[in-house]
C-alpha atoms as a PDB file:
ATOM      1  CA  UNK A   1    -100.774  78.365  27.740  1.00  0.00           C
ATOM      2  CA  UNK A   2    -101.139  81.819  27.784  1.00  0.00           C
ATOM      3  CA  UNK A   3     -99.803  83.901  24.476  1.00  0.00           C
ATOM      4  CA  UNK A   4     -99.264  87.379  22.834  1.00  0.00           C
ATOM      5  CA  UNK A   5    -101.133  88.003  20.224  1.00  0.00           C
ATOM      6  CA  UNK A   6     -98.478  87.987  17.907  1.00  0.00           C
ATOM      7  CA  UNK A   7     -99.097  86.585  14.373  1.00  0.00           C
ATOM      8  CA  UNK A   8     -96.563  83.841  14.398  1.00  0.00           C
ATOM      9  CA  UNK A   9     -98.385  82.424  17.493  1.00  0.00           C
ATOM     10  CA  UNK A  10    -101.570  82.643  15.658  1.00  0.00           C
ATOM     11  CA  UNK A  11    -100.826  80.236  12.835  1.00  0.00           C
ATOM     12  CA  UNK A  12    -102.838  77.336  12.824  1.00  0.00           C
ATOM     13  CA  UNK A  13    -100.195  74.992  13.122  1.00  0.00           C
ATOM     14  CA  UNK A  14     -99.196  76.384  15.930  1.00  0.00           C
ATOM     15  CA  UNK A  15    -102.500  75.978  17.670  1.00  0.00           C
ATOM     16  CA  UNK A  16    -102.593  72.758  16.401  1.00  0.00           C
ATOM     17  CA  UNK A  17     -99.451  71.631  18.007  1.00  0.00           C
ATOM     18  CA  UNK A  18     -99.898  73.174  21.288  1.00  0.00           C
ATOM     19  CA  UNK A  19    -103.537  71.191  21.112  1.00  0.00           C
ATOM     20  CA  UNK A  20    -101.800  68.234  19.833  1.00  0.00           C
ATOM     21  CA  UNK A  21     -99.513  67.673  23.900  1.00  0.00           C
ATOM     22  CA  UNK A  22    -103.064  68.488  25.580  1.00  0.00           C
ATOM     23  CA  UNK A  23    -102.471  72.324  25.756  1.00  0.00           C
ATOM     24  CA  UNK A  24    -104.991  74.954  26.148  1.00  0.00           C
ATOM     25  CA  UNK A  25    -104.147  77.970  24.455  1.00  0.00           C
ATOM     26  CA  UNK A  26    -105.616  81.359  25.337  1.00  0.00           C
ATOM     27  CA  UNK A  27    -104.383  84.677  23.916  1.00  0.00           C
ATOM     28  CA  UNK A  28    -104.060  87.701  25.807  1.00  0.00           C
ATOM     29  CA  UNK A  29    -106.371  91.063  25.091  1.00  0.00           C
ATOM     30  CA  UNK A  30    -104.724  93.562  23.078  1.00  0.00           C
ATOM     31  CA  UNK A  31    -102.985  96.159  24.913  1.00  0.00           C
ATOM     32  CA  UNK A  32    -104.739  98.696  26.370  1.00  0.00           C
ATOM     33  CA  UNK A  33    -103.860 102.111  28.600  1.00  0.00           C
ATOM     34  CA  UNK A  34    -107.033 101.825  30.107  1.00  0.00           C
ATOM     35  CA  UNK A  35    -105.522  98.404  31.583  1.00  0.00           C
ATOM     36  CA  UNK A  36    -102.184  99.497  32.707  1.00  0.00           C
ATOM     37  CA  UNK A  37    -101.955 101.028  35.889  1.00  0.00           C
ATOM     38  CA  UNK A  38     -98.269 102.342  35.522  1.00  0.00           C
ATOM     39  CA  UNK A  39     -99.561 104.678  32.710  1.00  0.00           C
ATOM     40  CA  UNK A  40    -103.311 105.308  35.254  1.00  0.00           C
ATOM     41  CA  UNK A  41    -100.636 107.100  38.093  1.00  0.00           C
END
């Protein structure tokens, strides 16, 4: 599962659960401008 980085999502129990069904968790990278090609045009 891919999440924000918000801090809620970052608990450890919440990791743990996710882990718990057999889910990978990956966070996305913090926003950046550099990445968003709406604010590049």
């Amino acid at each position: 599962m891919v999440i924000y980085n918000l801090s809620t999502h970052k608990a450890t129990k919440v990791k743990e659960l996710m882990e718990s069904i057999g889910t990978q968790v990956a966070f996305l990278s913090p926003y950046s401008a550099d990445f968003n090609s709406i604010q590049n045009s």
